[in-house]
N, C-alpha and C. Protein backbone atom coordinates (compact mmCIF):
# COMPACT_ATOMS: atom_id res chain seq x y z
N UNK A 1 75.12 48.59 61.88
CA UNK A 1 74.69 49.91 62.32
C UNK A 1 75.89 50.75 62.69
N UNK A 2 75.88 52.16 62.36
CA UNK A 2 76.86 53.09 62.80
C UNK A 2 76.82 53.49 64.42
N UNK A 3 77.57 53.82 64.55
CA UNK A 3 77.04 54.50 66.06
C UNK A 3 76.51 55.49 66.63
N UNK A 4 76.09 56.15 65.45
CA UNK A 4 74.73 57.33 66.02
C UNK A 4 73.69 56.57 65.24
N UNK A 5 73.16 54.96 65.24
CA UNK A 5 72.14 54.27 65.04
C UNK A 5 71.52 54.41 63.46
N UNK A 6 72.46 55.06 62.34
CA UNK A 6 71.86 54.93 61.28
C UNK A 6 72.34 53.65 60.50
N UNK A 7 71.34 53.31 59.30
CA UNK A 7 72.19 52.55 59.04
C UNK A 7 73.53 52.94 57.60
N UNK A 8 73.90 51.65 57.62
CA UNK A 8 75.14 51.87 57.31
C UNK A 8 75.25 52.11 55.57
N UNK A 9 76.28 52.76 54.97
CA UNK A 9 75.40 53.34 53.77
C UNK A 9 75.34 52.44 52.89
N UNK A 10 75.64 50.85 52.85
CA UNK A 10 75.74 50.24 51.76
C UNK A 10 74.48 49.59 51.98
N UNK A 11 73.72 49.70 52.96
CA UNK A 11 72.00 49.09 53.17
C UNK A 11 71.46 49.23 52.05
N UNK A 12 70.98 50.18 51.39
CA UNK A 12 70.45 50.65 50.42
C UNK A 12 71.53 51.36 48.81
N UNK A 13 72.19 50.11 48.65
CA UNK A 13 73.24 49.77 47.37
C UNK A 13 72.52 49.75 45.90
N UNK A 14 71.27 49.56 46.14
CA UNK A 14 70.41 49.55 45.03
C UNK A 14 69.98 50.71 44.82
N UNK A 15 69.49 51.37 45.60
CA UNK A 15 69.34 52.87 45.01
C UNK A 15 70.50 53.73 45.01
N UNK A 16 71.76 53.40 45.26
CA UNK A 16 72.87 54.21 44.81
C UNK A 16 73.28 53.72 43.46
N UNK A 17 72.65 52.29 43.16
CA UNK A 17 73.29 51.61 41.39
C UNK A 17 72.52 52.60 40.56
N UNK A 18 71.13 53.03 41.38
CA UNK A 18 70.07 52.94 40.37
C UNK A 18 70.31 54.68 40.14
N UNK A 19 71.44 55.71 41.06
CA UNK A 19 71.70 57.02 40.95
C UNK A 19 72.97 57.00 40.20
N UNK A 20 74.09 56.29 40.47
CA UNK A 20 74.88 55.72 39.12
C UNK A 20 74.58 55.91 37.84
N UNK A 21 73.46 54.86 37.70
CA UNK A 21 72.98 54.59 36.23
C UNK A 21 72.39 55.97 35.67
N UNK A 22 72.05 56.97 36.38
CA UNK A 22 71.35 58.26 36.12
C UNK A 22 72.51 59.10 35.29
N UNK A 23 73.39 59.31 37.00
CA UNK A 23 74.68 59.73 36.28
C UNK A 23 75.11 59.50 35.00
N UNK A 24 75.67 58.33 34.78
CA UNK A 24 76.23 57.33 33.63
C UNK A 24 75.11 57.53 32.42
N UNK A 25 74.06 58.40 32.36
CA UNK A 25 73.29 58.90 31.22
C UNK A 25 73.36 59.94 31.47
N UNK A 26 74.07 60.69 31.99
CA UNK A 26 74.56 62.18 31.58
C UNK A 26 73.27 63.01 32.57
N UNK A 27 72.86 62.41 33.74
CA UNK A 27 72.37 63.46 34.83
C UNK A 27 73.18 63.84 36.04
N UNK A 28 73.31 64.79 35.84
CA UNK A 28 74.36 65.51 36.46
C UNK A 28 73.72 65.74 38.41
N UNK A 29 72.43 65.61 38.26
CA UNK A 29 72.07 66.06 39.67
C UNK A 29 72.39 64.92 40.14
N UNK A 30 72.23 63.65 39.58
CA UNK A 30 71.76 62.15 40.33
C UNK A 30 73.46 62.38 41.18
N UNK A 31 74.23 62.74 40.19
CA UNK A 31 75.63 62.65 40.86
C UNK A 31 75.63 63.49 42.07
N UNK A 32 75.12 64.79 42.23
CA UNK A 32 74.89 65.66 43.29
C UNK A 32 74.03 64.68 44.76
N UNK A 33 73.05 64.05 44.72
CA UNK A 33 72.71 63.27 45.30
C UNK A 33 73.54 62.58 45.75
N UNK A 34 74.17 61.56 45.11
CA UNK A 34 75.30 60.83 45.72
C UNK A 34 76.64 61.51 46.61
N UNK A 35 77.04 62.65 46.30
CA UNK A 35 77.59 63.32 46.91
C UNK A 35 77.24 63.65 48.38
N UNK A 36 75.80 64.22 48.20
CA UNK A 36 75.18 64.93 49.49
C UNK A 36 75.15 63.55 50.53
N UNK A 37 74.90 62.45 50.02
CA UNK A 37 74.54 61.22 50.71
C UNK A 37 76.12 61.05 50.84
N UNK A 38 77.31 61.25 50.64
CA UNK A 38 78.35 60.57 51.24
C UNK A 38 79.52 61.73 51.21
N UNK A 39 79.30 62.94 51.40
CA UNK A 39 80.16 63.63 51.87
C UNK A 39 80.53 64.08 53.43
N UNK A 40 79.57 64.02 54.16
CA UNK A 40 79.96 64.09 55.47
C UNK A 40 80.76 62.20 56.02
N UNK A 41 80.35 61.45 55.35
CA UNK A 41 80.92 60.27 55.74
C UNK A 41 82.82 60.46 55.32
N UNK A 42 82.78 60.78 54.05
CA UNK A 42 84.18 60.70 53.22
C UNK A 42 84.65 61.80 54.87
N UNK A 43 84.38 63.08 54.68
CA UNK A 43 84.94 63.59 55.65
C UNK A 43 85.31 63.23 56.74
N UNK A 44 84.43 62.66 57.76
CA UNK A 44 84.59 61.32 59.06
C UNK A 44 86.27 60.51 58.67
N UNK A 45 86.07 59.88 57.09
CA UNK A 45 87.13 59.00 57.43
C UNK A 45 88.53 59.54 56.65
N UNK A 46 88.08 60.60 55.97
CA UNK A 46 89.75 60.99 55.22
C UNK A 46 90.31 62.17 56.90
N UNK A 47 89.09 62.68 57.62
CA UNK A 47 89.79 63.43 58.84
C UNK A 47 90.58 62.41 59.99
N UNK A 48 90.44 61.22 60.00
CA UNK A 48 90.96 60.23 60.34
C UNK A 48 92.61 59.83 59.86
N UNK A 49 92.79 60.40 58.96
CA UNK A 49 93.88 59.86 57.65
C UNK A 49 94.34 61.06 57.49
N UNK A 50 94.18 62.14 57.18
CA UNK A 50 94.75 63.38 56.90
C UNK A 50 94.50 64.49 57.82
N UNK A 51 95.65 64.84 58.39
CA UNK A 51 95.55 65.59 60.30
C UNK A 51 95.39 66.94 59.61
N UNK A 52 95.70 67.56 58.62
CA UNK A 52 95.50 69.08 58.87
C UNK A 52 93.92 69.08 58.37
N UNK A 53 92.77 69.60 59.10
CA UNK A 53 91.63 69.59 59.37
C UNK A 53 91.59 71.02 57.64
N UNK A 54 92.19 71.82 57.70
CA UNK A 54 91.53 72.29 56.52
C UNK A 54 91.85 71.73 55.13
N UNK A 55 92.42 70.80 54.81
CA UNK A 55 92.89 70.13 53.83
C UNK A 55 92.20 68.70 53.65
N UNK A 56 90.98 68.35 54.82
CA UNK A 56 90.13 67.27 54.93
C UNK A 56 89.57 67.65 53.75
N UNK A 57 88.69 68.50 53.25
CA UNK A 57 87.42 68.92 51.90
C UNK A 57 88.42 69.02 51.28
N UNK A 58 89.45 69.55 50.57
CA UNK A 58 90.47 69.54 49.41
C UNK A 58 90.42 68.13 49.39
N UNK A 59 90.61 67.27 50.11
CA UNK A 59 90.78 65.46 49.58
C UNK A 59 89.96 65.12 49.14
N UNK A 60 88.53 65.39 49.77
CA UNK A 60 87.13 64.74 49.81
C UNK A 60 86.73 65.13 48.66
N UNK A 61 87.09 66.33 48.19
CA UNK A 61 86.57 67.12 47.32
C UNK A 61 87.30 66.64 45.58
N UNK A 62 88.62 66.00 45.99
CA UNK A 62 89.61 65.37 45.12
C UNK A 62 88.99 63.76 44.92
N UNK A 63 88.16 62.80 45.84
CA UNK A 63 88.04 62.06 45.83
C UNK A 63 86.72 61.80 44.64
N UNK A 64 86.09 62.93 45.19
CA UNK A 64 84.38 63.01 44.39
C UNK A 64 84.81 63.31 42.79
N UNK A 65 85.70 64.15 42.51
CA UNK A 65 86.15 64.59 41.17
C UNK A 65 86.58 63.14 40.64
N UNK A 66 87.77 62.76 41.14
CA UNK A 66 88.10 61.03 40.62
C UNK A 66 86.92 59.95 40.54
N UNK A 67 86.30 60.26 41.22
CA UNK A 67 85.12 59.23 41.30
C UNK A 67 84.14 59.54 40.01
N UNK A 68 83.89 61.39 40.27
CA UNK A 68 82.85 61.36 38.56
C UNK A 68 83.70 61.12 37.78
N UNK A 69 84.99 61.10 37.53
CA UNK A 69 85.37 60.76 36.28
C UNK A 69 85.82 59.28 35.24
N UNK A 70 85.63 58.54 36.28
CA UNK A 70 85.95 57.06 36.80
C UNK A 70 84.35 56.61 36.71
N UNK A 71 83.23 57.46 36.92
CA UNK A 71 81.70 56.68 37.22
C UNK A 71 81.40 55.75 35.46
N UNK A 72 82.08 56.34 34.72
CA UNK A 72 81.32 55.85 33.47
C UNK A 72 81.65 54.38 33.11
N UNK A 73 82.79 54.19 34.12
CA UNK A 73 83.35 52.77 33.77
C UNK A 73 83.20 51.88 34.67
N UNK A 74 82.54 52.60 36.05
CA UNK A 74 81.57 51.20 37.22
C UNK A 74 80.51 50.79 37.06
N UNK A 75 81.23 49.21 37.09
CA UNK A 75 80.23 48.27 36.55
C UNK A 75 78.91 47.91 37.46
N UNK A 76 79.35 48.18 38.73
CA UNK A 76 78.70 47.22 40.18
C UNK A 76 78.73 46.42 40.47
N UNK A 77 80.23 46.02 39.89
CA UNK A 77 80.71 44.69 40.77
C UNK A 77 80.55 44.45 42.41
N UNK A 78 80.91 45.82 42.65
CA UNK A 78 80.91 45.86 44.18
C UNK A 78 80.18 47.46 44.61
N UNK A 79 79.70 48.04 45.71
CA UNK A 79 78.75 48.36 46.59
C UNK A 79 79.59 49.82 46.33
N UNK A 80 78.60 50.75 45.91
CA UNK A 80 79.12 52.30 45.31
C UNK A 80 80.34 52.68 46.29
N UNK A 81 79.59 52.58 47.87
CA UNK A 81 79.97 52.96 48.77
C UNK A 81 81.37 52.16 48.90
N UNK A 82 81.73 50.99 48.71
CA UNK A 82 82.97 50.31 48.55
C UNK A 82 83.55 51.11 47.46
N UNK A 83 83.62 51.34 46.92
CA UNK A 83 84.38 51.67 45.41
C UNK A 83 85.05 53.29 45.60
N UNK A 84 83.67 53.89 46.35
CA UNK A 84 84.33 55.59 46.73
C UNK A 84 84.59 55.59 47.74
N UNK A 85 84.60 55.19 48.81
CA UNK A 85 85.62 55.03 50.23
C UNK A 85 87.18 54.66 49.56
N UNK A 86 87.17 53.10 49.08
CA UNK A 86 88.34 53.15 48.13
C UNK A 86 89.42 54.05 47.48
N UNK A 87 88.46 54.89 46.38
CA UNK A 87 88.95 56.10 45.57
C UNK A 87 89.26 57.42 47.39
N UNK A 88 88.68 57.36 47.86
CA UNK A 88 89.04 58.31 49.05
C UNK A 88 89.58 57.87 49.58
N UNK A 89 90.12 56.41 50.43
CA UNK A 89 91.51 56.51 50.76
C UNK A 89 92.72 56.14 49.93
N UNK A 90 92.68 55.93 48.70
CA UNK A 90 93.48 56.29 47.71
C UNK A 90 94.10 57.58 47.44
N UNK A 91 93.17 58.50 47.71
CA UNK A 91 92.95 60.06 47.61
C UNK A 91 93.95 60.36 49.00
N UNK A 92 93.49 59.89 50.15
CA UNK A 92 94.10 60.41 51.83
C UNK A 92 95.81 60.22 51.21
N UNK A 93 96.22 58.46 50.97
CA UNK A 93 97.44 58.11 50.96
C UNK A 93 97.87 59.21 50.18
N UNK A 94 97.79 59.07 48.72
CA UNK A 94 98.35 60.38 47.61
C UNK A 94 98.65 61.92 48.66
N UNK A 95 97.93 62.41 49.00
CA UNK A 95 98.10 63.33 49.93
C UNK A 95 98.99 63.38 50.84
N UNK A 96 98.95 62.18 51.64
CA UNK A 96 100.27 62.46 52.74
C UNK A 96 101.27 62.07 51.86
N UNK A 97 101.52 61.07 50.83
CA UNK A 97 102.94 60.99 50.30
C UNK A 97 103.43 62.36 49.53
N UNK A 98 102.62 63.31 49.07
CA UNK A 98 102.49 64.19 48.55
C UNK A 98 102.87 65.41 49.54
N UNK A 99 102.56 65.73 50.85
CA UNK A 99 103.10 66.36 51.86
C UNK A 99 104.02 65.43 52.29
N UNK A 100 104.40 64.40 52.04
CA UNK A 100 105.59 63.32 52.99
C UNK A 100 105.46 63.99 54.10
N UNK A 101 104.73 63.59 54.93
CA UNK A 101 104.53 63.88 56.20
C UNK A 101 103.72 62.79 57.15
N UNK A 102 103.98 62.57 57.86
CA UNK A 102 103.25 61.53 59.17
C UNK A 102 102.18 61.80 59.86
N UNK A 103 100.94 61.74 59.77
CA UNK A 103 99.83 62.35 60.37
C UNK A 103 99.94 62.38 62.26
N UNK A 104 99.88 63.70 62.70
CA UNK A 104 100.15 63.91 63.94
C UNK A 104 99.41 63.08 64.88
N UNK A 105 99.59 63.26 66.31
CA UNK A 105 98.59 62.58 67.21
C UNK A 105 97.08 63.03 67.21
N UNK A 106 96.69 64.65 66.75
CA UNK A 106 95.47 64.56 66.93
C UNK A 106 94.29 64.61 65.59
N UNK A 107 95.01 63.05 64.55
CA UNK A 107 94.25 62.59 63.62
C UNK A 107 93.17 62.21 63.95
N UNK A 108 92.48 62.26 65.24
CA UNK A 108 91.56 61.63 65.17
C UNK A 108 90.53 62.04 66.44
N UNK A 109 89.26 62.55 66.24
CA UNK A 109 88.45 63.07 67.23
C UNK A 109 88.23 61.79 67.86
N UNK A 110 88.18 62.02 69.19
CA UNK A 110 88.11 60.99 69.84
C UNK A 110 86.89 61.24 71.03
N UNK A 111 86.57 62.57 70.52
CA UNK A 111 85.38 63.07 71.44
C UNK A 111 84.09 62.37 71.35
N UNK A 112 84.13 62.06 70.00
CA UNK A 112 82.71 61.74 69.42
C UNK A 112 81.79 60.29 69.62
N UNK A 113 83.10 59.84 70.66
CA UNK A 113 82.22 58.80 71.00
C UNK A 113 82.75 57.19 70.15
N UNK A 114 83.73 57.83 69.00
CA UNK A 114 84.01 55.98 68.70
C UNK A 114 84.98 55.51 69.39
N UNK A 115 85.36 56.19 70.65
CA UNK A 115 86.35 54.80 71.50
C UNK A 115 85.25 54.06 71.76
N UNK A 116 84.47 53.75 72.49
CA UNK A 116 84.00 52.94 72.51
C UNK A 116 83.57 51.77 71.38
N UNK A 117 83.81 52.40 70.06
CA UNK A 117 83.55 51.17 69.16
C UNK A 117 85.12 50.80 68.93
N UNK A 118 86.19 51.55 69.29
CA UNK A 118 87.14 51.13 69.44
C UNK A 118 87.64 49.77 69.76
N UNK A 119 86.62 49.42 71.11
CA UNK A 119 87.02 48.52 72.24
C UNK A 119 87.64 48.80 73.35
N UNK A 120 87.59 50.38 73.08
CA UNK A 120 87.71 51.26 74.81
C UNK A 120 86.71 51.18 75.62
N UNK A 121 86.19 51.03 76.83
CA UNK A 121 85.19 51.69 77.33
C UNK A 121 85.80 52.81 78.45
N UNK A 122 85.35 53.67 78.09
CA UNK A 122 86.01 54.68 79.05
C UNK A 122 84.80 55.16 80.22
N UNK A 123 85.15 54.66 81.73
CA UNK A 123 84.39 55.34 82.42
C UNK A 123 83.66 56.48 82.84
N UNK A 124 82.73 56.66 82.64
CA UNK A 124 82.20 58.27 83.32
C UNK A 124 81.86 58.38 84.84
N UNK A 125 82.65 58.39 85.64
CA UNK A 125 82.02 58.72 86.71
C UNK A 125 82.25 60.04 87.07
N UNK A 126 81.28 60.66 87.79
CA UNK A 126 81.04 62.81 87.60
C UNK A 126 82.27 62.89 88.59
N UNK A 127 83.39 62.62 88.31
CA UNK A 127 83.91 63.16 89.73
C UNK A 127 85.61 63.83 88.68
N UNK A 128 86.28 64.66 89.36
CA UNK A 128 87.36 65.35 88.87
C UNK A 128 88.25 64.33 88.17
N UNK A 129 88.45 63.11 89.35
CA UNK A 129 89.43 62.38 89.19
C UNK A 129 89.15 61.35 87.40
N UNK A 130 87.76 61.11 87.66
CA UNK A 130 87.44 60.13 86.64
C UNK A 130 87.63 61.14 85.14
N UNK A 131 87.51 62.77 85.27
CA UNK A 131 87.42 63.05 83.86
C UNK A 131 88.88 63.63 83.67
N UNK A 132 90.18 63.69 84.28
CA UNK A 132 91.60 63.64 84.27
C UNK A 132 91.60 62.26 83.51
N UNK A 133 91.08 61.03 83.96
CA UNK A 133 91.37 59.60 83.84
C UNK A 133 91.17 59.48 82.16
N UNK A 134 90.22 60.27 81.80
CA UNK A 134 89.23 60.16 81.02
C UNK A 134 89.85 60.91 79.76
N UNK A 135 90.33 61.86 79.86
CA UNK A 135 90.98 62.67 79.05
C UNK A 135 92.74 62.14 78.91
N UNK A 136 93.19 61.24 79.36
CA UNK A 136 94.54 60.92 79.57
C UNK A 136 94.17 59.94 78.65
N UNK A 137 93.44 58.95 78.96
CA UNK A 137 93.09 57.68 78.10
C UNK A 137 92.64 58.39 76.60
N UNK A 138 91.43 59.17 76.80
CA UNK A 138 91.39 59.48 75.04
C UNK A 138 92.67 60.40 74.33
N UNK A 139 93.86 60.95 75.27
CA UNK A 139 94.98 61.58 74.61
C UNK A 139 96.10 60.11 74.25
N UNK A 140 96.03 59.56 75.16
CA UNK A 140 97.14 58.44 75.08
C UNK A 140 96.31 57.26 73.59
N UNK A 141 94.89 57.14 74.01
CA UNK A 141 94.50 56.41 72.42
C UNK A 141 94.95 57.26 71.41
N UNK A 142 94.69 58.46 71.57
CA UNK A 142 94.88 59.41 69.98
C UNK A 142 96.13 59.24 69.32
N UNK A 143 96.91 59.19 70.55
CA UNK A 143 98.44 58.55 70.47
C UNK A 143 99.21 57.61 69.97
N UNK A 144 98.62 56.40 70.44
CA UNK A 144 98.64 55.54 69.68
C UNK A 144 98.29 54.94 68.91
N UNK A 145 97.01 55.83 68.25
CA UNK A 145 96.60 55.48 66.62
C UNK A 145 97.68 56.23 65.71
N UNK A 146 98.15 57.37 66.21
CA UNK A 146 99.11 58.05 65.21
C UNK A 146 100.20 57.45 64.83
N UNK A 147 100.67 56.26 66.02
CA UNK A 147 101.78 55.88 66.01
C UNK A 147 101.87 54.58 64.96
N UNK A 148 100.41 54.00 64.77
CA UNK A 148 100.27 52.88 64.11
C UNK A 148 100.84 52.96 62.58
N UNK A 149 101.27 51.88 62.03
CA UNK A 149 101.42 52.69 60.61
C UNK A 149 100.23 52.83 59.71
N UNK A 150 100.22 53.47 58.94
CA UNK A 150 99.52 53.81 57.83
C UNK A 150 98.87 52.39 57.80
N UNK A 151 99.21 51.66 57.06
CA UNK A 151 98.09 50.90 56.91
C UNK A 151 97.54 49.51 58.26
N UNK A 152 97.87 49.76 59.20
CA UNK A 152 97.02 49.16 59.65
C UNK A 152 96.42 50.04 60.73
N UNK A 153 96.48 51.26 60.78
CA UNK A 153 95.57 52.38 61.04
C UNK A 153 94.16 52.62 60.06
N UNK A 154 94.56 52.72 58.94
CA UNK A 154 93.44 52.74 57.86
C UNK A 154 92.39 51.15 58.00
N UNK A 155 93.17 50.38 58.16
CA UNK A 155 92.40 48.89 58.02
C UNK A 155 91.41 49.45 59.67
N UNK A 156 91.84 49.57 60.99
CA UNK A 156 91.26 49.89 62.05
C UNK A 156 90.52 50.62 61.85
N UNK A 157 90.36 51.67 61.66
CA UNK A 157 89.62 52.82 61.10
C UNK A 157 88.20 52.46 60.17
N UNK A 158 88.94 51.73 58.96
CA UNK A 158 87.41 51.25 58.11
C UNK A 158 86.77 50.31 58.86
N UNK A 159 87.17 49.35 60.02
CA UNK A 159 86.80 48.40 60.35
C UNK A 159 86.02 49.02 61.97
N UNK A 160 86.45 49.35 62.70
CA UNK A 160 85.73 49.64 63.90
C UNK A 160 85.35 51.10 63.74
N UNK A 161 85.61 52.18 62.85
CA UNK A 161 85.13 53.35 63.60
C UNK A 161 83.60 53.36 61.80
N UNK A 162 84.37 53.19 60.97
CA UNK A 162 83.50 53.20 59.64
C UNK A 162 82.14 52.11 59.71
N UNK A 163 82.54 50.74 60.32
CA UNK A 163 81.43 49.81 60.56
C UNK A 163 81.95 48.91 59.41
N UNK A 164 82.74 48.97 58.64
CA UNK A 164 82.84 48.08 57.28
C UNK A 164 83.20 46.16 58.00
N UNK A 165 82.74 45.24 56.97
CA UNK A 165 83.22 44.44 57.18
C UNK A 165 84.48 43.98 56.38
N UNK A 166 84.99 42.66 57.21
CA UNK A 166 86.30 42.51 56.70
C UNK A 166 86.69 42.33 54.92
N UNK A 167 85.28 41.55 54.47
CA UNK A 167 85.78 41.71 52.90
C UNK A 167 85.06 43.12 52.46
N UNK A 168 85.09 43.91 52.68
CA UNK A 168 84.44 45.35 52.62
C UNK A 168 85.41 45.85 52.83
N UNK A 169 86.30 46.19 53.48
CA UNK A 169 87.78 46.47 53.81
C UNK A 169 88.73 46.00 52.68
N UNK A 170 88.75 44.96 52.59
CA UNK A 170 89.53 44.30 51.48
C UNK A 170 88.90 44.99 50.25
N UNK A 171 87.87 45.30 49.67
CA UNK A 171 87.93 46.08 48.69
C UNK A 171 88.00 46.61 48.70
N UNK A 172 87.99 47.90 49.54
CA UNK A 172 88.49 49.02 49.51
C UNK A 172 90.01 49.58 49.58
N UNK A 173 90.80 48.27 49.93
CA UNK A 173 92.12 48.40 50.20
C UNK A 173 92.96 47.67 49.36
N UNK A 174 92.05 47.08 48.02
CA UNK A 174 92.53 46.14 47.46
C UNK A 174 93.83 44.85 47.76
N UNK A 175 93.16 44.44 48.69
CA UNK A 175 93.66 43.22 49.55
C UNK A 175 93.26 41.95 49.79
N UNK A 176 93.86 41.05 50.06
CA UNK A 176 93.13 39.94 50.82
C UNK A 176 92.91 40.15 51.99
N UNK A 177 91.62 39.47 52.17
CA UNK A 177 90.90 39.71 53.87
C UNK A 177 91.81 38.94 54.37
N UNK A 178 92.74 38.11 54.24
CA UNK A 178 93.63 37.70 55.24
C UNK A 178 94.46 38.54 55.47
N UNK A 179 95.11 39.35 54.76
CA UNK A 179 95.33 40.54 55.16
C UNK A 179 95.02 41.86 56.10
N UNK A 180 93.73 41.72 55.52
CA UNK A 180 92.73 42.99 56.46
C UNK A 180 92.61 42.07 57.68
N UNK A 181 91.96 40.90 57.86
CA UNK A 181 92.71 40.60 59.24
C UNK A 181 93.89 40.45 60.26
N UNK A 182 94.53 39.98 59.74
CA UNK A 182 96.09 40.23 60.09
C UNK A 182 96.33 41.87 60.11
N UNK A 183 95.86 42.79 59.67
CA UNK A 183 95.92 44.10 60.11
C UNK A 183 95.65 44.87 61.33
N UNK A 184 94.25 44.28 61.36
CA UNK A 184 93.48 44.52 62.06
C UNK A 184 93.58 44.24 63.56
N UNK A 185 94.26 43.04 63.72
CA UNK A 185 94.71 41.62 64.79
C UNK A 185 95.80 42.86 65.39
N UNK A 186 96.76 43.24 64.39
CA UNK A 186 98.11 43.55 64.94
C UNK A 186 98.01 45.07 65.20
N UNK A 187 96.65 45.82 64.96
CA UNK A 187 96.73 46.50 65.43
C UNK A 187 95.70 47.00 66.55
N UNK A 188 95.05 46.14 66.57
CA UNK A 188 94.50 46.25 68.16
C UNK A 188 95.61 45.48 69.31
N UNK A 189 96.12 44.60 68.95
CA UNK A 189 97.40 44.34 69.74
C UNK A 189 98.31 45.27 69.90
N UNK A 190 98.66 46.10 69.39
CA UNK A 190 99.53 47.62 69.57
C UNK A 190 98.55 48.69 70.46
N UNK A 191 97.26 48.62 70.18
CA UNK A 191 96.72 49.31 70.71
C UNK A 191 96.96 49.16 72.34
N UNK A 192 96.25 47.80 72.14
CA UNK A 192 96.47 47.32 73.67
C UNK A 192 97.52 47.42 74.24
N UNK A 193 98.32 46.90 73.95
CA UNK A 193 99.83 47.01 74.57
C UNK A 193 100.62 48.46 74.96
N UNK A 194 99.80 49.34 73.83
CA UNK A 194 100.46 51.11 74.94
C UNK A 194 99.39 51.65 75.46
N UNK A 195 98.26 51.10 75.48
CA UNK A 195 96.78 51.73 76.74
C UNK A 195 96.70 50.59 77.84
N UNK A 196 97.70 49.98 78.28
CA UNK A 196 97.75 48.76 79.16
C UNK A 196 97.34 49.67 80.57
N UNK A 197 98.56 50.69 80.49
CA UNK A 197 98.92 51.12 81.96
C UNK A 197 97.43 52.36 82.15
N UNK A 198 96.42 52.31 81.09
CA UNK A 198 95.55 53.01 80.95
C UNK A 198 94.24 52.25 81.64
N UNK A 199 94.01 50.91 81.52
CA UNK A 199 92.35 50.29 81.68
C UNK A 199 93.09 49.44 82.90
């Protein structure tokens, strides 16, 4: 489950094969469908990956183009939603090597509620002191996700804020899950280690 309680989009993998296969006979809406069903998601995770907020839809929008043009040759080996998360952070990386630039500290809304799937819990108590506390901790996390590198920011990201599992990750990152673990490991250990003086 995501964390505004829907489920997660590869639940229903069969009716995205079965909007594929539409596509892949030359219906052009079925592809529009698939879009509408995973464009606010692509956005969620390439705004994660690529900090200038108006250049998020130029990626997303780069990702969906690679993807129809690429649809005629997916087989369904693996889960739509694996395959175009994939092609979209394929899409994010190309982009920043393309600006050679380092995505700033505030890659990442932190308002919305996924520290906590982070493995933050950040207190609310109504009082001045607790929402100073509160706002220091979600600036100092934002912080040190920026600082992480590239890829084991992306592995964190598909894994606690996206919901993916670890060989779900691995295809999308074309990796071994021993890898995507060992990513994952070393970067919640970084995490921890500069939000220490924080919890």
């Amino acid at each position: 489950m995501t964390s505004n309680g829907d489920a997660k989009p590869g639940d229903d993998s069969a009716a995205d094969l079965a909007l594929v296969r539409r596509v892949q006979r030359g219906d052009k809406r079925a592809f529009d469908l698939l879009v509408g069903k995973y464009q606010l998601r692509l956005a969620k995770l390439v705004g994660r990956l690529v900090s200038d907020r108006a250049e998020v839809q130029d990626v997303v929008q780069e990702a969906f183009i690679k993807a129809y043009r690429a649809l005629p040759n997916f087989r369904g080996d693996s889960a739509f939603y694996t395959w175009l998360y994939r092609i979209a952070v394929n899409a994010a990386k190309n982009h920043l090597v393309a600006r050679s630039r380092r995505p700033p500290a505030d890659d990442v809304d932190i308002t919305d509620g996924d520290v906590e799937e982070a493995g933050v819990v950040v207190a609310d108590l109504a009082t001045p002191e607790s929402y100073t506390a509160r706002d220091q901790l979600q600036a100092a996390l934002a912080a040190a996700l920026a600082e992480l590198p590239e890829d084991l920011r992306t592995a964190l990201t598909l894994c606690e804020m996206e919901g993916l599992s670890y060989d779900e990750i691995a295809r999308v990152l074309d990796c071994p899950i021993g890898t995507v673990r060992s990513r994952i490991f070393r970067a919640r250990r970084a995490l921890e280690a500069k939000l220490k003086p924080y919890l």
